[in-house]
C-alpha atoms as a PDB file:
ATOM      1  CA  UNK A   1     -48.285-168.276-179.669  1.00  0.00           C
ATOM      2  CA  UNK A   2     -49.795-164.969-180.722  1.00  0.00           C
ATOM      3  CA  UNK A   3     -47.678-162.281-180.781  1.00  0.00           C
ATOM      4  CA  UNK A   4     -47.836-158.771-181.095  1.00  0.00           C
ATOM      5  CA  UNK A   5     -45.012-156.411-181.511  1.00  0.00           C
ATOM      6  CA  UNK A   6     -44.709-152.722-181.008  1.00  0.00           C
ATOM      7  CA  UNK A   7     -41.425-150.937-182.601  1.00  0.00           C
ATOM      8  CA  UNK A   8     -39.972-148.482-184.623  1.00  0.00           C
ATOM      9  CA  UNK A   9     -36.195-147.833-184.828  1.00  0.00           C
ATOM     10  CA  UNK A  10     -33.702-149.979-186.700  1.00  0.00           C
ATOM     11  CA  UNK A  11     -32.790-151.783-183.474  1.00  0.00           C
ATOM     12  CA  UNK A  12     -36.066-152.542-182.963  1.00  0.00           C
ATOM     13  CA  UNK A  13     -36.534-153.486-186.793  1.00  0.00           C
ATOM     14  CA  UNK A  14     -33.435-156.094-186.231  1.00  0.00           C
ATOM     15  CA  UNK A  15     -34.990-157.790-183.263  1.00  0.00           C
ATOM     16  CA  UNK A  16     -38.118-158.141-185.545  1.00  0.00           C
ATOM     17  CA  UNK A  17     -36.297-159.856-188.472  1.00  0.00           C
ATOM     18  CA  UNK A  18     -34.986-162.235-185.840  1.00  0.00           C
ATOM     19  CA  UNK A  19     -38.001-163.218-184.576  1.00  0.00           C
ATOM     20  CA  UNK A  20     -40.014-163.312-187.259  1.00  0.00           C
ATOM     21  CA  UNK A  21     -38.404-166.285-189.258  1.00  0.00           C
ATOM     22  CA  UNK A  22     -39.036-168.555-186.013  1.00  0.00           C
ATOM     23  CA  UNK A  23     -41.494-169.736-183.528  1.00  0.00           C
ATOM     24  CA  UNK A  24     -42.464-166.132-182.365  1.00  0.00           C
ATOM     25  CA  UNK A  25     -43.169-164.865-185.293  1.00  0.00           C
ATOM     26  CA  UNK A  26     -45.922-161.498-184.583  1.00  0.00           C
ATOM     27  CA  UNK A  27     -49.109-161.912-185.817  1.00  0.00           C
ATOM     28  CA  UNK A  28     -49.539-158.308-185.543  1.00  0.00           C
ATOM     29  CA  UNK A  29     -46.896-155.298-185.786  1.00  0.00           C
ATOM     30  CA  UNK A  30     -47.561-151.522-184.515  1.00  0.00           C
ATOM     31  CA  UNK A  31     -45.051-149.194-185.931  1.00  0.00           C
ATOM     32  CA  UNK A  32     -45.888-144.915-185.840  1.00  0.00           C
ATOM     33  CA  UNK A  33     -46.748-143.402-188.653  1.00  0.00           C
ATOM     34  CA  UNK A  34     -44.621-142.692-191.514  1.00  0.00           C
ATOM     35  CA  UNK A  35     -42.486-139.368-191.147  1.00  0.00           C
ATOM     36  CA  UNK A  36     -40.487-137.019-192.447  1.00  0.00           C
ATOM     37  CA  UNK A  37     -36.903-138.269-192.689  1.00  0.00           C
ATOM     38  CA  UNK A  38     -33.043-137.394-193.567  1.00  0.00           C
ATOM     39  CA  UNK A  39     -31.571-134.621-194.760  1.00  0.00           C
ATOM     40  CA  UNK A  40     -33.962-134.733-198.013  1.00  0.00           C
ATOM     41  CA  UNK A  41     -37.046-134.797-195.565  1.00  0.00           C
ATOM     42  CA  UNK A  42     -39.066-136.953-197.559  1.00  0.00           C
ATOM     43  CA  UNK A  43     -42.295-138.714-196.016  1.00  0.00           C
ATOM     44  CA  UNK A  44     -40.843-142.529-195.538  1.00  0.00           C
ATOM     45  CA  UNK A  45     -41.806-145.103-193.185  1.00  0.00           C
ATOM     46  CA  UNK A  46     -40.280-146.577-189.895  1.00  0.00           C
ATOM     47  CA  UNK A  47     -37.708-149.315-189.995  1.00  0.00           C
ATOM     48  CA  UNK A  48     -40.481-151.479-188.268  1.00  0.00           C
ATOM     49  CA  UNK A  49     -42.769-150.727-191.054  1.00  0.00           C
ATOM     50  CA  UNK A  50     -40.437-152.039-193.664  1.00  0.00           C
ATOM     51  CA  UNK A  51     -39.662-155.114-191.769  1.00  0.00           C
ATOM     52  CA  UNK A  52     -42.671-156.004-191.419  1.00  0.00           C
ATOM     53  CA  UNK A  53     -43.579-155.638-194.849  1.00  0.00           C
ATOM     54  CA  UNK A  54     -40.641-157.901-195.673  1.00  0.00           C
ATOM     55  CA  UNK A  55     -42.086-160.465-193.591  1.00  0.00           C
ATOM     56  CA  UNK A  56     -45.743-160.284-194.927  1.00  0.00           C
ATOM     57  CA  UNK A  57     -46.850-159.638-191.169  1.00  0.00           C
ATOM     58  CA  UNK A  58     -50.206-157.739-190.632  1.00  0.00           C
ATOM     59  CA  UNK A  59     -48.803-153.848-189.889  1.00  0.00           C
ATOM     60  CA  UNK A  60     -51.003-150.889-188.297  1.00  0.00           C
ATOM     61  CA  UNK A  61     -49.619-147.400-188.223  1.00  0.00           C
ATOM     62  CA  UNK A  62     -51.707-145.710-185.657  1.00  0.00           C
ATOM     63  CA  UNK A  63     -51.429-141.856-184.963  1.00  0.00           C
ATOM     64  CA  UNK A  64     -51.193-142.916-181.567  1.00  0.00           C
ATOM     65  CA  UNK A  65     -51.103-146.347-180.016  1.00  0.00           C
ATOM     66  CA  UNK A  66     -53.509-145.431-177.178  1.00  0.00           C
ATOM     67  CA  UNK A  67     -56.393-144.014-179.792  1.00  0.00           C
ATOM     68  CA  UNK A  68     -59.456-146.891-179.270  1.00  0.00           C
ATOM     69  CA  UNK A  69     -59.395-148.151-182.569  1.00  0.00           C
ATOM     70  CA  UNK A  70     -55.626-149.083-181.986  1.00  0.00           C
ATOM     71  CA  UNK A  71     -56.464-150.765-178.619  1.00  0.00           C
ATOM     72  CA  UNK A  72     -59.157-152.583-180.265  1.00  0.00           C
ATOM     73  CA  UNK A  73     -56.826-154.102-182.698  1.00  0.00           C
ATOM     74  CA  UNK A  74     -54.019-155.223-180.672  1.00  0.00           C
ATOM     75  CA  UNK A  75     -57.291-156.627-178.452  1.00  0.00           C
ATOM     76  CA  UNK A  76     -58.496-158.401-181.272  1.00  0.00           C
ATOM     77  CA  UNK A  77     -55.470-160.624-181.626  1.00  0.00           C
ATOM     78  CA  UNK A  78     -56.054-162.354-178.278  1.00  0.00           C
ATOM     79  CA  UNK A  79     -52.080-161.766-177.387  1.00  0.00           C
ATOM     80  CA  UNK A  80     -50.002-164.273-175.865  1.00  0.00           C
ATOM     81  CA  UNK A  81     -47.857-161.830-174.868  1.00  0.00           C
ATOM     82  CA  UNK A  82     -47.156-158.193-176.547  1.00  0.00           C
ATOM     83  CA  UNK A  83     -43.536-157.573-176.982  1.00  0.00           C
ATOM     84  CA  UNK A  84     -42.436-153.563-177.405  1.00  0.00           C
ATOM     85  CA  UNK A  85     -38.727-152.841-178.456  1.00  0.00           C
ATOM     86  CA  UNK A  86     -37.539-148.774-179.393  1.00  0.00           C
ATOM     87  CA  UNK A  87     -41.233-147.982-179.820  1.00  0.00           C
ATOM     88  CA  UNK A  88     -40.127-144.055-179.084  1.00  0.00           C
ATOM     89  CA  UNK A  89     -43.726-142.905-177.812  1.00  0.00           C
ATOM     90  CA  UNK A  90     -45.587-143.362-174.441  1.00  0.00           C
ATOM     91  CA  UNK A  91     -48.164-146.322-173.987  1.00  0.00           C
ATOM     92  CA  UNK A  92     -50.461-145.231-171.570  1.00  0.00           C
ATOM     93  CA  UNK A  93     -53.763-146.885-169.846  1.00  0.00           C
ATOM     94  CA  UNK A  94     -55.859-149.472-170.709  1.00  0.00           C
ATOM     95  CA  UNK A  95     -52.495-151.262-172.705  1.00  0.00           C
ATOM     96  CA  UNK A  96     -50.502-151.137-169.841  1.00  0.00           C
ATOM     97  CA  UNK A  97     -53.541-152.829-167.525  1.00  0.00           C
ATOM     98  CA  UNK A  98     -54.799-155.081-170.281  1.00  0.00           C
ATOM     99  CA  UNK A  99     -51.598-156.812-171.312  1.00  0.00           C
ATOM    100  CA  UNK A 100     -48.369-157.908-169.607  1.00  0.00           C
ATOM    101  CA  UNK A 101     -46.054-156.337-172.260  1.00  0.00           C
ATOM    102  CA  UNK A 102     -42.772-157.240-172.439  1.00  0.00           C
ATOM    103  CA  UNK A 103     -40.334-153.934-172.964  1.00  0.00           C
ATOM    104  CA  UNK A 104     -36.681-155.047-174.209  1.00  0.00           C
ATOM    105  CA  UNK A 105     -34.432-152.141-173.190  1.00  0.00           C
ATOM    106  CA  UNK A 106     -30.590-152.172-174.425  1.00  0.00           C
ATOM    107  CA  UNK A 107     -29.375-152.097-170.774  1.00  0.00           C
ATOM    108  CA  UNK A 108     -28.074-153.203-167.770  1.00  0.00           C
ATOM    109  CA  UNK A 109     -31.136-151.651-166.231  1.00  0.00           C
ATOM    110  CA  UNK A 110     -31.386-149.322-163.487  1.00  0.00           C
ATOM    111  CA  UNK A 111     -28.287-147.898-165.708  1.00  0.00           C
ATOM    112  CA  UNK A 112     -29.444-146.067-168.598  1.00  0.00           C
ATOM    113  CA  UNK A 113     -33.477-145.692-168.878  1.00  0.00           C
ATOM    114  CA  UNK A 114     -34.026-143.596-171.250  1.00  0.00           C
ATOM    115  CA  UNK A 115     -33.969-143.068-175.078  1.00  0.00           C
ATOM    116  CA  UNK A 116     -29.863-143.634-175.921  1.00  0.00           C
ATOM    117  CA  UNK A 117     -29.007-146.552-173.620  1.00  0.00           C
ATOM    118  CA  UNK A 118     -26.507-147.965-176.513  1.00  0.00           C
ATOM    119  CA  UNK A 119     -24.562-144.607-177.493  1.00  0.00           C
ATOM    120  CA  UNK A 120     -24.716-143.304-173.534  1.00  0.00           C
ATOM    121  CA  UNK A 121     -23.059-146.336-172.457  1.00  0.00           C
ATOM    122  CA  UNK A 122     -20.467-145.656-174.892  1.00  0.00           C
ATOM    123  CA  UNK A 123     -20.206-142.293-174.370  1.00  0.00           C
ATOM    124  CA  UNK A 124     -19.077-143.046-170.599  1.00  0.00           C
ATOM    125  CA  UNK A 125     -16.610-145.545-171.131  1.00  0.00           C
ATOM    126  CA  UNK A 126     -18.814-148.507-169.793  1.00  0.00           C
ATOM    127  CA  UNK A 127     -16.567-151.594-170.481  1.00  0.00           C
ATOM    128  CA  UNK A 128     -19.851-153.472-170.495  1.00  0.00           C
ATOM    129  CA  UNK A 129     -24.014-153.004-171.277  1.00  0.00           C
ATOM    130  CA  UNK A 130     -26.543-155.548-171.612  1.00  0.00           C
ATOM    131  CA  UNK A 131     -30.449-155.850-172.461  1.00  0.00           C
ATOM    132  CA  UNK A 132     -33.126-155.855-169.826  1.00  0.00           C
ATOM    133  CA  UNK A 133     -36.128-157.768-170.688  1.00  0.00           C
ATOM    134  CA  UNK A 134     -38.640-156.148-168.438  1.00  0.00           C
ATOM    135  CA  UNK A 135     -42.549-155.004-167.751  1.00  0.00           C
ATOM    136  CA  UNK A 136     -43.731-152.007-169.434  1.00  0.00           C
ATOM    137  CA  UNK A 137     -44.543-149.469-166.514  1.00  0.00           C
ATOM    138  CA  UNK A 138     -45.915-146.011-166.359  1.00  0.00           C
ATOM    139  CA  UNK A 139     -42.773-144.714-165.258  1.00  0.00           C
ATOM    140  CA  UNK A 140     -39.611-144.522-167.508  1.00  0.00           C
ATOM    141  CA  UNK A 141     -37.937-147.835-168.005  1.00  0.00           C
ATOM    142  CA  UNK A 142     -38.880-148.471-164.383  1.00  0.00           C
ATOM    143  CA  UNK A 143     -40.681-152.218-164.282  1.00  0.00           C
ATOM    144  CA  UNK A 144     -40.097-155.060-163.104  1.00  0.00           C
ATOM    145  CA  UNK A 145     -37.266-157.375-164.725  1.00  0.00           C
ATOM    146  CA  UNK A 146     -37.826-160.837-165.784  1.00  0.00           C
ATOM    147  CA  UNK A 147     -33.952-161.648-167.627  1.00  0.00           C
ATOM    148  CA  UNK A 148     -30.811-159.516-168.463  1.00  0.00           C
ATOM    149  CA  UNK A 149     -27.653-160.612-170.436  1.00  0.00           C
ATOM    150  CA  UNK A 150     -24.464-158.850-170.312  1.00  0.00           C
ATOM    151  CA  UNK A 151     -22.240-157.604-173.295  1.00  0.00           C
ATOM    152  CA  UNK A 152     -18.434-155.886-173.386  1.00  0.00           C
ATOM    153  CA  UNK A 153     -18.078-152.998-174.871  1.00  0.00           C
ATOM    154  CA  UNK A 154     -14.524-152.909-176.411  1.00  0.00           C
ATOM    155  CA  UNK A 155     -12.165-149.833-176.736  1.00  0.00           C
ATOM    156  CA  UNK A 156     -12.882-149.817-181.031  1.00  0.00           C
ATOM    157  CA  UNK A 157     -17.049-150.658-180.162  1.00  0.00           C
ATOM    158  CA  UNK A 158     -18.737-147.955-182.493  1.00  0.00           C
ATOM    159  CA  UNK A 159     -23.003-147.944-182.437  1.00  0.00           C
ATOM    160  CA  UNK A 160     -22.566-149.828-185.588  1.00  0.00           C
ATOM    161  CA  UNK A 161     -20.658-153.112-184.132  1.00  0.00           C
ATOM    162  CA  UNK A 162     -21.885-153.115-180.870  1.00  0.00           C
ATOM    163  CA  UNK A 163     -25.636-152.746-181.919  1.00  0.00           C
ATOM    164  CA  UNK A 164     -26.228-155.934-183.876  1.00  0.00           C
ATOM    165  CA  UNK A 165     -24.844-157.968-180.835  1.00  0.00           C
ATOM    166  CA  UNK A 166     -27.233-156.331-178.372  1.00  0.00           C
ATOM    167  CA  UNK A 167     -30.134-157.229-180.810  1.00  0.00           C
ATOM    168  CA  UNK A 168     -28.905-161.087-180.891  1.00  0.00           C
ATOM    169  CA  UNK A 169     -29.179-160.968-177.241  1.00  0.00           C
ATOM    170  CA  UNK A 170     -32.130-159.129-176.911  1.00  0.00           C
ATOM    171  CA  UNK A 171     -33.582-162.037-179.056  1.00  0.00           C
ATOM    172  CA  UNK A 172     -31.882-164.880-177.134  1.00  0.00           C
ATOM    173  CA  UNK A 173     -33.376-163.567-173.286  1.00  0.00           C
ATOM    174  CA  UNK A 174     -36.930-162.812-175.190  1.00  0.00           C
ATOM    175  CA  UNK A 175     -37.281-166.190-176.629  1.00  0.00           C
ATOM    176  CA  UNK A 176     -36.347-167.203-173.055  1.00  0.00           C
ATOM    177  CA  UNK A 177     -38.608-165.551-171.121  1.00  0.00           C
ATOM    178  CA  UNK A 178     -41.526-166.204-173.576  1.00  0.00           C
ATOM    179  CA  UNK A 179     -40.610-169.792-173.389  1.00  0.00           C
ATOM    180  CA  UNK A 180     -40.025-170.004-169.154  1.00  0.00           C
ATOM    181  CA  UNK A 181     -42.121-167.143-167.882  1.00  0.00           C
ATOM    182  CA  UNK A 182     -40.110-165.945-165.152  1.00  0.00           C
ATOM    183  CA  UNK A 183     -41.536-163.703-162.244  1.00  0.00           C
ATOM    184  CA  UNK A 184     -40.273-160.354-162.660  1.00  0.00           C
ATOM    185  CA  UNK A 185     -37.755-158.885-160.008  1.00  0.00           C
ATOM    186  CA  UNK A 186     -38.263-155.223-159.172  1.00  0.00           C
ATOM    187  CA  UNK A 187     -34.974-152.924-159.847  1.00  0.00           C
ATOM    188  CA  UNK A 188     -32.882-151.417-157.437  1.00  0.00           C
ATOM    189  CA  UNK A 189     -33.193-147.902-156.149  1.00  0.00           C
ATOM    190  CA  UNK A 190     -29.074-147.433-156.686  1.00  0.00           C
ATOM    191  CA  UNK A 191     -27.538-146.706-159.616  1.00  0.00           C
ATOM    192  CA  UNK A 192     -30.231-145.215-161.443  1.00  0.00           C
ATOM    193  CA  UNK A 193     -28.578-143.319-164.523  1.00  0.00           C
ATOM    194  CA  UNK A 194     -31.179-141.672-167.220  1.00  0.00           C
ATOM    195  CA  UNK A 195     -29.996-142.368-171.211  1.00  0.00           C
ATOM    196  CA  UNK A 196     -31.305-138.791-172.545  1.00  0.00           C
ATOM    197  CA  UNK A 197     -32.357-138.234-176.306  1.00  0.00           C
ATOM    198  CA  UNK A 198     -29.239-137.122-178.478  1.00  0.00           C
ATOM    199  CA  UNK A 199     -29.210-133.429-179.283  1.00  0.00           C
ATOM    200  CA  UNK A 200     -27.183-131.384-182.059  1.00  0.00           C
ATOM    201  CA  UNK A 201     -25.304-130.457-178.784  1.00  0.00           C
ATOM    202  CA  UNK A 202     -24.291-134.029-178.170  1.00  0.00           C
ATOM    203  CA  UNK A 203     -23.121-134.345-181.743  1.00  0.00           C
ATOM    204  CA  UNK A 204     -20.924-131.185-181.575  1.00  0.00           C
ATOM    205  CA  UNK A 205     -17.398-132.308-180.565  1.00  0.00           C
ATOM    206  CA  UNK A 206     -16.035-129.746-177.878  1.00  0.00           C
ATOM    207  CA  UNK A 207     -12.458-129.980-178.519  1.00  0.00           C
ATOM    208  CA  UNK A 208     -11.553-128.224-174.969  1.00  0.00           C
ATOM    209  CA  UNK A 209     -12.620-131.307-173.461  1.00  0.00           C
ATOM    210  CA  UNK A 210     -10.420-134.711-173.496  1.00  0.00           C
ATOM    211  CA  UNK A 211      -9.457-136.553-176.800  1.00  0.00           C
ATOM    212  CA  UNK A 212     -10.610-139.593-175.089  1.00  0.00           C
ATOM    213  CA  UNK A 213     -14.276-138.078-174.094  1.00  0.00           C
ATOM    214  CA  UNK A 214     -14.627-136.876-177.884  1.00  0.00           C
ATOM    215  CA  UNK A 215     -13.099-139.925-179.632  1.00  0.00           C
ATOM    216  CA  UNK A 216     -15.851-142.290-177.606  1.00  0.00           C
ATOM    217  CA  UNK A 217     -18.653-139.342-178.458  1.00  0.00           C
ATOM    218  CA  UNK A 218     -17.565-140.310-182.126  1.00  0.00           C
ATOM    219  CA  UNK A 219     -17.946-144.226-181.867  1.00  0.00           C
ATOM    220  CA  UNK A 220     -21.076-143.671-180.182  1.00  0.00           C
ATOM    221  CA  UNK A 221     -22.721-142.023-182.825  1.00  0.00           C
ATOM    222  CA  UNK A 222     -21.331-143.745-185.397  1.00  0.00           C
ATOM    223  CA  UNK A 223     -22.770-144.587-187.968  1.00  0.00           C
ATOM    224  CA  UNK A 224     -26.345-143.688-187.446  1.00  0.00           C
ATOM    225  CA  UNK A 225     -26.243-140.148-186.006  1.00  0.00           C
ATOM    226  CA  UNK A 226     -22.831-138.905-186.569  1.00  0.00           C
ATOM    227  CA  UNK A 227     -20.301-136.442-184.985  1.00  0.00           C
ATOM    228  CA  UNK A 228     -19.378-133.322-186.011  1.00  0.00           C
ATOM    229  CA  UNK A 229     -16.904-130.327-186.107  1.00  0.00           C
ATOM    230  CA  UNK A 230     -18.421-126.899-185.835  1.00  0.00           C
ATOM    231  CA  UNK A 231     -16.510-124.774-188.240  1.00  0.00           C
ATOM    232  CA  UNK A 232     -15.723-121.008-188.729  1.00  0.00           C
ATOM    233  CA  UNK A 233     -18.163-119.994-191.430  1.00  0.00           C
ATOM    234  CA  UNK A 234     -21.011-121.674-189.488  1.00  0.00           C
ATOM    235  CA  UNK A 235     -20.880-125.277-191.226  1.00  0.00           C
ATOM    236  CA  UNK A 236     -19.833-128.495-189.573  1.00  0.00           C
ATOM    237  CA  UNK A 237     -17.708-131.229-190.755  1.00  0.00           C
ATOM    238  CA  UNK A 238     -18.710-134.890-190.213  1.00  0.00           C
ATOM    239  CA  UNK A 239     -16.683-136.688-188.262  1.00  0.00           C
ATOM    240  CA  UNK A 240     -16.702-140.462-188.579  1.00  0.00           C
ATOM    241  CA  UNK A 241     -13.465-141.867-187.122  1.00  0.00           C
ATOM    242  CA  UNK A 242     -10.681-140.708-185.296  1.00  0.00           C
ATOM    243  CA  UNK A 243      -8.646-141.856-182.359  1.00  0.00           C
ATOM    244  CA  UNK A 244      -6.562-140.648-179.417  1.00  0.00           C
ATOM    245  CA  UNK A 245      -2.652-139.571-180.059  1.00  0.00           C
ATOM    246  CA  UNK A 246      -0.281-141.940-178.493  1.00  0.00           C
ATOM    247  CA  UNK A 247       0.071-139.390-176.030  1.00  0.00           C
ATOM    248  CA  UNK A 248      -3.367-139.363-174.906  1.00  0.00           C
ATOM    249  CA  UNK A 249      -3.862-135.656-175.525  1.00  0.00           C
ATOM    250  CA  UNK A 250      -5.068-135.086-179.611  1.00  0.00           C
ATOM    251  CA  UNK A 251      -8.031-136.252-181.059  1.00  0.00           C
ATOM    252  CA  UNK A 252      -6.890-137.541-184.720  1.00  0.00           C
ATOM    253  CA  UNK A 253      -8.743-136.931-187.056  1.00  0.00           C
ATOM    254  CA  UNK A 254      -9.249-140.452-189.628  1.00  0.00           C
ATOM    255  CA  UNK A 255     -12.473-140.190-191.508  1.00  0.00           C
ATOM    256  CA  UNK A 256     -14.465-137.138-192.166  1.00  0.00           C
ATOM    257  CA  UNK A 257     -17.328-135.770-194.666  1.00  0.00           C
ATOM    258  CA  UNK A 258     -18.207-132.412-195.477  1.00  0.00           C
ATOM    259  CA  UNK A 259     -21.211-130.699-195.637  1.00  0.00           C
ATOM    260  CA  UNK A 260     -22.927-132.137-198.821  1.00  0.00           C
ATOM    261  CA  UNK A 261     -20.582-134.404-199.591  1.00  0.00           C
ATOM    262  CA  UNK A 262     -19.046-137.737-199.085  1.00  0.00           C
ATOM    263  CA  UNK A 263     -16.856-139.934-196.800  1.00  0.00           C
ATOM    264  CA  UNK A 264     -13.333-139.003-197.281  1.00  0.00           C
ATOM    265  CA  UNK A 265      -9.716-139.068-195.446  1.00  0.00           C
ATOM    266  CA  UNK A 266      -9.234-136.659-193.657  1.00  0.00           C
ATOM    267  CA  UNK A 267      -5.754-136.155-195.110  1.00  0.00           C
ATOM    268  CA  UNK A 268      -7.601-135.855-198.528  1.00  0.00           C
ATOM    269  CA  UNK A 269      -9.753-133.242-196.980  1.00  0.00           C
ATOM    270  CA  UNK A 270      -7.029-130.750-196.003  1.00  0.00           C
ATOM    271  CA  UNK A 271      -5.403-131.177-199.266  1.00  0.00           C
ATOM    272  CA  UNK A 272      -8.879-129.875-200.677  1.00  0.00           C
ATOM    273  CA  UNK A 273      -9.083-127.117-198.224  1.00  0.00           C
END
């Protein structure tokens, strides 16, 4: 089967590995272009890019995936089926009319469209998420959808454990849908919820609001995006685990890391201070 696969995150680069040891391997990967990254800002490429490259599978790195000559090459593979997973920019028209592409979306889908599925859900308090294999619209996470699996979150789920499970199901429903072909059921109108992009102001624990609401802010974001503390002299302390007092009322503090520096108790930390 020919294959083509449009990503970019490190989800998206875990789903890739997956399937491309086995029968649905790509035979062509679209990642963006490489970008500035990290607190250095060096130029480095996409985890899709490097995946790829680790699995010796024909890459293109388009400035934009709906240019012609990018079109032409995801044409020229004769595609099976194209596959998109975290591909963080808009596919527009004559992709979405000239291939039936497959979008796998780390949801229980008509909750959370958006960009953050994974750390929204866990923002909430959703005791449970999912993936959502489904067909790449025009509209935001909106198509039709041919399988979804369920997964629990559990009360100590950070991004970091709860990620790598969603990817092993994401592969398990694709390889079943590219192997059955199901006909795509259209979403309910209810219980539409919208995943928005995390902001410096998401990462900012309020610590007016409830220990629980900022403890779950800090698994969600850990440890790809991070929490932090604003502090007096305008700097912020990392925060990368704490938990609720027995009492239900104090956010503890466990694991924190200052600006510039590295992971540390956050006992150890007030000794420094």
């Amino acid at each position: 089967m020919n294959l083509v696969y449009l990503g970019t995150s490190e989800f998206a680069a875990g789903v890739l590995r997956a399937i491309g040891e086995g029968p649905y391997r790509p035979a062509l990967v679209v990642t963006r272009p490489d970008a500035r990254q990290g607190r250095g800002r060096k130029v480095a490429p996409p985890p899709v890019a490097l995946a790829a490259r680790e699995l010796d599978i024909d890459l293109d790195q388009p400035e934009s995936v709906n240019d012609p000559q990018a079109v032409a090459r995801i044409a020229a593979v004769q595609a099976d089926a194209v596959v998109l997973c975290a591909f963080g920019a808009l596919v527009k028209e004559p992709l979405l009319s000239d291939h039936e592409i497959l979008n796998i979306h780390p949801s229980l889908l008509p909750r959370w469209r958006g960009a953050a599925p994974v750390e929204r859900a866990i923002m909430a308090g959703d005791v449970q998420t999912g993936v959502s294999i489904m067909r790449l619209v025009a509209a935001l996470d909106a198509g039709p959808v041919y399988a979804q699996g369920t997964e629990p979150i559990v009360p100590t789920d950070t991004y970091g454990s709860l990620a790598p499970r969603l990817q092993d199901l994401s592969v398990d429903l694709l390889e079943r849908v590219l192997d059955d072909r199901p006909q795509p059921v259209g979403q309910p109108d209810e219980g539409v919820t919208y995943a928005e992009k995390i902001t410096a102001e998401d990462r900012t624990l309020d610590l007016t609001r409830p220990a629980v609401e900022n403890e779950r802010i800090v698994r969600a974001l850990h440890p790809h995006i991070g929490a932090r503390i604003a502090l007096d002299d305008g700097s912020f302390l990392g925060v990368q685990e704490a938990r609720v007092s027995d009492d239900g009322t104090t956010l503890e503090l466990l694991t924190v890391q200052p600006s510039g520096g590295r992971p540390m108790p956050y006992a150890d930390y007030l000794r420094g201070r």
